[in-house]
PDB file of N, CA and C in Angstrom:
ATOM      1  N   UNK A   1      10.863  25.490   4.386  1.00  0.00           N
ATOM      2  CA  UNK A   1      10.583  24.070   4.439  1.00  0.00           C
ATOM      3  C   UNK A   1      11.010  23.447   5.763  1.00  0.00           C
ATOM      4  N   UNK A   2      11.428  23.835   6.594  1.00  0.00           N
ATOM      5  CA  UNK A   2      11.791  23.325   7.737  1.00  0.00           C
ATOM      6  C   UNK A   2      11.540  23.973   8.636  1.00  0.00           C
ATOM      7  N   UNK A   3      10.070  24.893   8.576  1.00  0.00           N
ATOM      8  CA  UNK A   3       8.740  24.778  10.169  1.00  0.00           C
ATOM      9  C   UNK A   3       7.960  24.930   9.027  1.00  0.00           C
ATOM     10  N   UNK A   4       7.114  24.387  10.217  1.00  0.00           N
ATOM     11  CA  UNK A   4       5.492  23.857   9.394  1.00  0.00           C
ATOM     12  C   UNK A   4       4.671  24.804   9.585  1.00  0.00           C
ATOM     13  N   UNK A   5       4.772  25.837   9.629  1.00  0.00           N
ATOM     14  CA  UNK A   5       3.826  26.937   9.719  1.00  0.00           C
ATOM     15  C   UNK A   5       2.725  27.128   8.759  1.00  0.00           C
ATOM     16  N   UNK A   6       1.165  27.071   9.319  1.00  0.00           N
ATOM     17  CA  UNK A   6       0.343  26.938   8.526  1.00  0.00           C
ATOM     18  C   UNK A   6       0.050  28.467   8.081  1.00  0.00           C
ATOM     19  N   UNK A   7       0.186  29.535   8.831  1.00  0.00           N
ATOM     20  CA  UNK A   7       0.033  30.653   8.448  1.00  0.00           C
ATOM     21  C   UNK A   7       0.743  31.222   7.063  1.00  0.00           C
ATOM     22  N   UNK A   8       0.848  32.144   6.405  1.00  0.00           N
ATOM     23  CA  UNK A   8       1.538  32.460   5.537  1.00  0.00           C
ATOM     24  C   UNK A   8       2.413  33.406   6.232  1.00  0.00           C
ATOM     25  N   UNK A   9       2.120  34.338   6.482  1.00  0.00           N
ATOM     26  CA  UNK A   9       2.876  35.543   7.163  1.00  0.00           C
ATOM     27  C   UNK A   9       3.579  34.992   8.157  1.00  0.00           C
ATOM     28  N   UNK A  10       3.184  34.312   9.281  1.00  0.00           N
ATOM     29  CA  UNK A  10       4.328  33.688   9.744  1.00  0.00           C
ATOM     30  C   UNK A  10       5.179  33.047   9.504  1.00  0.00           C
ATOM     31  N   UNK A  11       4.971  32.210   8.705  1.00  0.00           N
ATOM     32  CA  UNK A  11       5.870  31.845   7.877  1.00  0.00           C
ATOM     33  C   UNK A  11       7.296  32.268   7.140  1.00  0.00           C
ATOM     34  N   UNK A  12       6.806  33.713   6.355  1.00  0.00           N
ATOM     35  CA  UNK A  12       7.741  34.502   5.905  1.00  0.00           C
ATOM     36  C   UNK A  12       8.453  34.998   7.426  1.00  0.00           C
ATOM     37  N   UNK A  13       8.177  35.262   8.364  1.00  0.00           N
ATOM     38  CA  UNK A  13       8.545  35.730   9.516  1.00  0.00           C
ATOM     39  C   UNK A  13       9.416  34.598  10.197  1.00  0.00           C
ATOM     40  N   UNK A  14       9.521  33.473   9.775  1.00  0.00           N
ATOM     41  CA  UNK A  14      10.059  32.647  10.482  1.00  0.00           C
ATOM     42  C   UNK A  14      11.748  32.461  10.389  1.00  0.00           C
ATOM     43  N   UNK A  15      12.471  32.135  11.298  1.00  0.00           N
ATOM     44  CA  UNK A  15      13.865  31.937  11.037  1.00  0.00           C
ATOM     45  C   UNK A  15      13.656  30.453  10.959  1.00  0.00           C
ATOM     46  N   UNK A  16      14.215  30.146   9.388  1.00  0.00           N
ATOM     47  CA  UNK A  16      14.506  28.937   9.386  1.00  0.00           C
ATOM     48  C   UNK A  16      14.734  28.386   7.848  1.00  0.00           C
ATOM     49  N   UNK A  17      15.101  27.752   7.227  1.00  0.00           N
ATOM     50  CA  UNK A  17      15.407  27.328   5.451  1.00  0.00           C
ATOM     51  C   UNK A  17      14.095  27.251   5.158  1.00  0.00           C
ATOM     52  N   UNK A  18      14.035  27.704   3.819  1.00  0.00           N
ATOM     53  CA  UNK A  18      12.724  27.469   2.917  1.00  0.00           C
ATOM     54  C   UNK A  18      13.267  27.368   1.279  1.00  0.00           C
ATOM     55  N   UNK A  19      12.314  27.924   0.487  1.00  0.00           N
ATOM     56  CA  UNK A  19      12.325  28.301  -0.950  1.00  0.00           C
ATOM     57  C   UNK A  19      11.435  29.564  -0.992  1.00  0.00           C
ATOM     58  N   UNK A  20      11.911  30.276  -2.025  1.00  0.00           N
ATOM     59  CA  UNK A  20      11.355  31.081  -2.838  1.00  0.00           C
ATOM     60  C   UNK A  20      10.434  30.762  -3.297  1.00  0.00           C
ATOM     61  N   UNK A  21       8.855  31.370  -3.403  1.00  0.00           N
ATOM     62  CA  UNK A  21       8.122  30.729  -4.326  1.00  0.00           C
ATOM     63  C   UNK A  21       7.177  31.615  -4.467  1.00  0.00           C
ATOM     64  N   UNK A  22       6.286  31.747  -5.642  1.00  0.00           N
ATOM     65  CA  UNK A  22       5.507  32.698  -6.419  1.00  0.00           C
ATOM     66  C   UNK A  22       4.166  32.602  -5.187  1.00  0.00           C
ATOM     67  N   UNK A  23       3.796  33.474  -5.391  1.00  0.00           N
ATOM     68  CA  UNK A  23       2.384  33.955  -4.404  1.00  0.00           C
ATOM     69  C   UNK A  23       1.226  32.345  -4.985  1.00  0.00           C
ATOM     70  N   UNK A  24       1.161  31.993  -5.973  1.00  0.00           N
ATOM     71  CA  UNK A  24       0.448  30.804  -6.220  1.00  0.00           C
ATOM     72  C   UNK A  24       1.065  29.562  -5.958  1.00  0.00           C
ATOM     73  N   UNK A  25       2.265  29.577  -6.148  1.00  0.00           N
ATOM     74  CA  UNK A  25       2.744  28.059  -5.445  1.00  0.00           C
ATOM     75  C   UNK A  25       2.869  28.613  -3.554  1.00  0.00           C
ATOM     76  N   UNK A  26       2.757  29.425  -3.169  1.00  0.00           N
ATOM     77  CA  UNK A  26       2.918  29.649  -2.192  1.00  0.00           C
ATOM     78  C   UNK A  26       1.564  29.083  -1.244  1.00  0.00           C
ATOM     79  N   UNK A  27       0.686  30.078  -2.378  1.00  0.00           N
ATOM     80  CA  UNK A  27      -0.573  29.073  -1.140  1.00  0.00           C
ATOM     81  C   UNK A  27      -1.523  27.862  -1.395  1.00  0.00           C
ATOM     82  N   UNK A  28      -0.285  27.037  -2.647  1.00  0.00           N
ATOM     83  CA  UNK A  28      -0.712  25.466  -3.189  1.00  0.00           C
ATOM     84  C   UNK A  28       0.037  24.856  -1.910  1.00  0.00           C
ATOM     85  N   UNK A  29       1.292  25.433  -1.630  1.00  0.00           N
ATOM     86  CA  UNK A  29       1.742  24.556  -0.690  1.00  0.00           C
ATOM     87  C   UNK A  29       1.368  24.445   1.146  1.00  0.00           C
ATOM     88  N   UNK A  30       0.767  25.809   1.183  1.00  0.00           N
ATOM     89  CA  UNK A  30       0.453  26.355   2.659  1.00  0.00           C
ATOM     90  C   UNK A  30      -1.069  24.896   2.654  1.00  0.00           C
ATOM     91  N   UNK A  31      -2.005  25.490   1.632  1.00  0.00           N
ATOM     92  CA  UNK A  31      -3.463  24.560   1.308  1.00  0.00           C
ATOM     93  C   UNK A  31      -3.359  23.349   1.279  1.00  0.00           C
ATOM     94  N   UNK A  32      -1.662  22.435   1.199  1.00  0.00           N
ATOM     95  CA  UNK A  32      -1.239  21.056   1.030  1.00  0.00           C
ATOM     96  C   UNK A  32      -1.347  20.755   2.888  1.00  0.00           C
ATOM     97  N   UNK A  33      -0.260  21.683   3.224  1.00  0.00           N
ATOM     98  CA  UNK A  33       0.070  21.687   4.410  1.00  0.00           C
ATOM     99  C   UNK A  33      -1.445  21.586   5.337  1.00  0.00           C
ATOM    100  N   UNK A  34      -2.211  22.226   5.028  1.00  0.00           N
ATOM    101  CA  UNK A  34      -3.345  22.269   6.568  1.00  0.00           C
ATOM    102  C   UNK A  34      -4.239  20.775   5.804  1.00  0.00           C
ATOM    103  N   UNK A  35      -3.774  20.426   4.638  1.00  0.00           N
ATOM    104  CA  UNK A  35      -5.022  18.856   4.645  1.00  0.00           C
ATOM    105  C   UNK A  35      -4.185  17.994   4.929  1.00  0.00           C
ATOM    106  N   UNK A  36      -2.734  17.850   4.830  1.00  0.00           N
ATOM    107  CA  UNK A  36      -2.046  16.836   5.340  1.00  0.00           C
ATOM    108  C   UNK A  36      -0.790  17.330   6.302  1.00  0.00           C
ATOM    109  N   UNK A  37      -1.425  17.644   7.228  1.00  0.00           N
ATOM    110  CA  UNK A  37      -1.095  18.127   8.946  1.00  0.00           C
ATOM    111  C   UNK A  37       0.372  16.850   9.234  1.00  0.00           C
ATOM    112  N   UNK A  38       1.406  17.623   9.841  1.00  0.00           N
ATOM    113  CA  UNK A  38       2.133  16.693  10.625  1.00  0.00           C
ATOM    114  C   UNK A  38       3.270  17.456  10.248  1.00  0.00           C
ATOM    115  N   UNK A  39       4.440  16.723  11.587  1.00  0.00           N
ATOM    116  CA  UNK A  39       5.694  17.006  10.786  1.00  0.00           C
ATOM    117  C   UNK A  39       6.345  16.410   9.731  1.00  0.00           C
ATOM    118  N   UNK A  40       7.259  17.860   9.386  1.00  0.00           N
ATOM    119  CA  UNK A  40       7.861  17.535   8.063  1.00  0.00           C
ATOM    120  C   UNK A  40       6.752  18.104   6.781  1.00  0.00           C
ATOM    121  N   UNK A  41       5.344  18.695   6.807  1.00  0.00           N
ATOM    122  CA  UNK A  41       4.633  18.376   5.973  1.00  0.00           C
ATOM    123  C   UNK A  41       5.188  19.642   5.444  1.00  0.00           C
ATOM    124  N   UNK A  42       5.887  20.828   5.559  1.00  0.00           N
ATOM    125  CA  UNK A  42       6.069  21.712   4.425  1.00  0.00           C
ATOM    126  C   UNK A  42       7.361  20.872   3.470  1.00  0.00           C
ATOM    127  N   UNK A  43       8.174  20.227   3.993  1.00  0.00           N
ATOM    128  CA  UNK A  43       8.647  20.020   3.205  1.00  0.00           C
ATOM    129  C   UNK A  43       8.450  18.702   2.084  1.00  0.00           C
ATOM    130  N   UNK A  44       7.161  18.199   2.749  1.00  0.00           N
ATOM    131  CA  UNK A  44       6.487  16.898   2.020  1.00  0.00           C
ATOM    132  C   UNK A  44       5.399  17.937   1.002  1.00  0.00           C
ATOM    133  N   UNK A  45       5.188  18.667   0.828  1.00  0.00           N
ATOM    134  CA  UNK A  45       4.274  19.510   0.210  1.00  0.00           C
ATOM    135  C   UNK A  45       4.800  19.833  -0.654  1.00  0.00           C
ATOM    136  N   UNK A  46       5.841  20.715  -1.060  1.00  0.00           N
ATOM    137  CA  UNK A  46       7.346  20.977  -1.530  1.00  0.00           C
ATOM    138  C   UNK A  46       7.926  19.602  -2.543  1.00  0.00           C
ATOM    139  N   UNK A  47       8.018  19.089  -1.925  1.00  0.00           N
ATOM    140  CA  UNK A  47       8.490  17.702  -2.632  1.00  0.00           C
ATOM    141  C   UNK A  47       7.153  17.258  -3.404  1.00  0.00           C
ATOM    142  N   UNK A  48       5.892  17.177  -2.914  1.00  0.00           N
ATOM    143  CA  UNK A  48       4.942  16.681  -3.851  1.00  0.00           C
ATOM    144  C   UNK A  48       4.726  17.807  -4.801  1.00  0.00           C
ATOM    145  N   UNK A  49       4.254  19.076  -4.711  1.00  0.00           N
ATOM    146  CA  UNK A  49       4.726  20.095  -5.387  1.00  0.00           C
ATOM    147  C   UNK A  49       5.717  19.982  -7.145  1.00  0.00           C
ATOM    148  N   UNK A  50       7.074  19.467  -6.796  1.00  0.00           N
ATOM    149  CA  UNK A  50       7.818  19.383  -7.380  1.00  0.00           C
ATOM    150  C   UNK A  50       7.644  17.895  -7.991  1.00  0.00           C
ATOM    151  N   UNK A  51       7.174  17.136  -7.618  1.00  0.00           N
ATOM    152  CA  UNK A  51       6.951  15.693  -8.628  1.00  0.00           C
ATOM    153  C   UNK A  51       5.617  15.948  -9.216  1.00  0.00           C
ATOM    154  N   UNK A  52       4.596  16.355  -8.845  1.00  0.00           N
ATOM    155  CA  UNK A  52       3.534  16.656  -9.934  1.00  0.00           C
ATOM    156  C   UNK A  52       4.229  17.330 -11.198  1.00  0.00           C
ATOM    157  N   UNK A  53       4.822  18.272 -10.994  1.00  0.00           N
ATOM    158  CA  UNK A  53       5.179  18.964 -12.181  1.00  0.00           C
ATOM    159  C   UNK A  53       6.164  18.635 -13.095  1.00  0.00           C
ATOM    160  N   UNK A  54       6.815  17.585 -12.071  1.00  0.00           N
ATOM    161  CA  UNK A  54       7.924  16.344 -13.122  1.00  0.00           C
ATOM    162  C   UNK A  54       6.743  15.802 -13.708  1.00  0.00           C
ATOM    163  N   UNK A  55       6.271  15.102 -13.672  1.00  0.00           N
ATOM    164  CA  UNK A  55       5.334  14.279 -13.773  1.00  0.00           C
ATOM    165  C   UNK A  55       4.404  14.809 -15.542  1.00  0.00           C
ATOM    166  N   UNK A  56       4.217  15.896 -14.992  1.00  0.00           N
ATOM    167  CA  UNK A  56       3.986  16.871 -16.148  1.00  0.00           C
ATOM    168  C   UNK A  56       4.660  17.145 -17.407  1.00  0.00           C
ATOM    169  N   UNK A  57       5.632  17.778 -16.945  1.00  0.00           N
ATOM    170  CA  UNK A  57       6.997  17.751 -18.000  1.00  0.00           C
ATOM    171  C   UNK A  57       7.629  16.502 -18.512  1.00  0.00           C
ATOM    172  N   UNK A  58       7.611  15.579 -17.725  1.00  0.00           N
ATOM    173  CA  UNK A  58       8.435  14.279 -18.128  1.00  0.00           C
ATOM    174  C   UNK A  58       7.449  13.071 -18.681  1.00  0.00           C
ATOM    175  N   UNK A  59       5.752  13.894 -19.032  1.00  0.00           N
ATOM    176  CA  UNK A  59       4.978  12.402 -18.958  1.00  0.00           C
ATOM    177  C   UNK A  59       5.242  11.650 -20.267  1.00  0.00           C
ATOM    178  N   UNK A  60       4.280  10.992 -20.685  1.00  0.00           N
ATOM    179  CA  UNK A  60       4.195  10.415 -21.912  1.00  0.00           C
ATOM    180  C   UNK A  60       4.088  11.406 -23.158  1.00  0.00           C
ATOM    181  N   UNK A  61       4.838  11.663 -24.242  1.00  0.00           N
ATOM    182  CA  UNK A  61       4.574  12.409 -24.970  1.00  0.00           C
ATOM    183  C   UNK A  61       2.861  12.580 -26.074  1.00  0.00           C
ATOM    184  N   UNK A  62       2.482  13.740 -26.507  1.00  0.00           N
ATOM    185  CA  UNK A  62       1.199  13.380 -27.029  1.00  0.00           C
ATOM    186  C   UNK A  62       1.373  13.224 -28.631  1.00  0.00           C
ATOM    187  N   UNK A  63       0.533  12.347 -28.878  1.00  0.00           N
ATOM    188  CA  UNK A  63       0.482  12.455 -30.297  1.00  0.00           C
ATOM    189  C   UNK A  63       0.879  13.228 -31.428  1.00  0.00           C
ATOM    190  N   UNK A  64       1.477  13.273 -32.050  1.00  0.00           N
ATOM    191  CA  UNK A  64       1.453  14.633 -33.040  1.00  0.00           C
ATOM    192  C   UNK A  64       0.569  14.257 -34.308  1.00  0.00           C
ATOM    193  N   UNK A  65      -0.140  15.028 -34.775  1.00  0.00           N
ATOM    194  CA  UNK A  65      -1.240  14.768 -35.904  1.00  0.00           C
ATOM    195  C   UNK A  65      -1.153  16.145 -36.778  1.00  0.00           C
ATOM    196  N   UNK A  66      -0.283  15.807 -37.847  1.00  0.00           N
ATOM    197  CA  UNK A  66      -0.170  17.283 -38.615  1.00  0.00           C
ATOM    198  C   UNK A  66      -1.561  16.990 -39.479  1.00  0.00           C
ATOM    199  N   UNK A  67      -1.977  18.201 -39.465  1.00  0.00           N
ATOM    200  CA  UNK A  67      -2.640  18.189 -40.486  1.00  0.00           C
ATOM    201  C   UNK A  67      -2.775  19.467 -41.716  1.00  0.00           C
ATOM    202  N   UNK A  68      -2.849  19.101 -42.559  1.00  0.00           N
ATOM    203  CA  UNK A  68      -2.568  19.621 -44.033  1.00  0.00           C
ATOM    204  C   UNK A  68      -3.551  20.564 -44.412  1.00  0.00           C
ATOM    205  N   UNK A  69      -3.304  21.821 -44.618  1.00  0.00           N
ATOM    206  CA  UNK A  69      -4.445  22.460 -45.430  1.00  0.00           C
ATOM    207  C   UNK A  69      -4.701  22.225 -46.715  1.00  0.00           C
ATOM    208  N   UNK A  70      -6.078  22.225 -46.693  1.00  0.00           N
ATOM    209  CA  UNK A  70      -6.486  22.023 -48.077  1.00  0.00           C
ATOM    210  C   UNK A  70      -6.178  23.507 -49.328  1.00  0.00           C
ATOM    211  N   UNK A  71      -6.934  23.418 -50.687  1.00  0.00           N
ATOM    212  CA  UNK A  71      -6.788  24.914 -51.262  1.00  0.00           C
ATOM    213  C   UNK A  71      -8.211  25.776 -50.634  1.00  0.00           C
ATOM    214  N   UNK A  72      -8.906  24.939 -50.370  1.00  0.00           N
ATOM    215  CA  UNK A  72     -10.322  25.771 -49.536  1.00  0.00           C
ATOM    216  C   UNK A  72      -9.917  26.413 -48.695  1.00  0.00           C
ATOM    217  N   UNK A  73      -8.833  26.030 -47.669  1.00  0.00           N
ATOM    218  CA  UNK A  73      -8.806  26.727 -46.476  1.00  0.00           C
ATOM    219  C   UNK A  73      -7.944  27.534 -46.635  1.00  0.00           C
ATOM    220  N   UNK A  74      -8.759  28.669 -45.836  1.00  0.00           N
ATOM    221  CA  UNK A  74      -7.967  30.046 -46.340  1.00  0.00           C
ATOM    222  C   UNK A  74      -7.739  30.772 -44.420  1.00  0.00           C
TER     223      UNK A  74
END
């Protein structure tokens, strides 16, 4: 998170702090990085990254609708 390397492999090659991250969040965040170009953007990618998925986990809860089997349903 702290160089903006759009490459992947360079990236891993780079001296500098990051995160760990699965081969799919890896190139959600690289694909963040080259549409919103600038500094700071891996770690603005990273951070948006991580509030979508709050966002997710923490949203509004859904309905619960039990529903009852009848003796038909088998």
């Amino acid at each position: 998170t702290s160089t903006d390397l759009l490459d992947r492999a360079e990236c891993r090659r780079a001296n500098g702090d990051g995160m760990w991250l699965c081969s799919i969040c890896e190139e959600g965040v690289h694909r963040w990085m080259a549409a919103n170009p600038g500094e700071g953007s891996a770690q603005a990618a990273v951070d948006e990254m991580v509030q979508r998925l709050l966002n997710l986990i923490d949203g509004p809860p859904r309905k619960y609708r039990r529903q009852r089997r009848t003796d038909d349903t088998v």
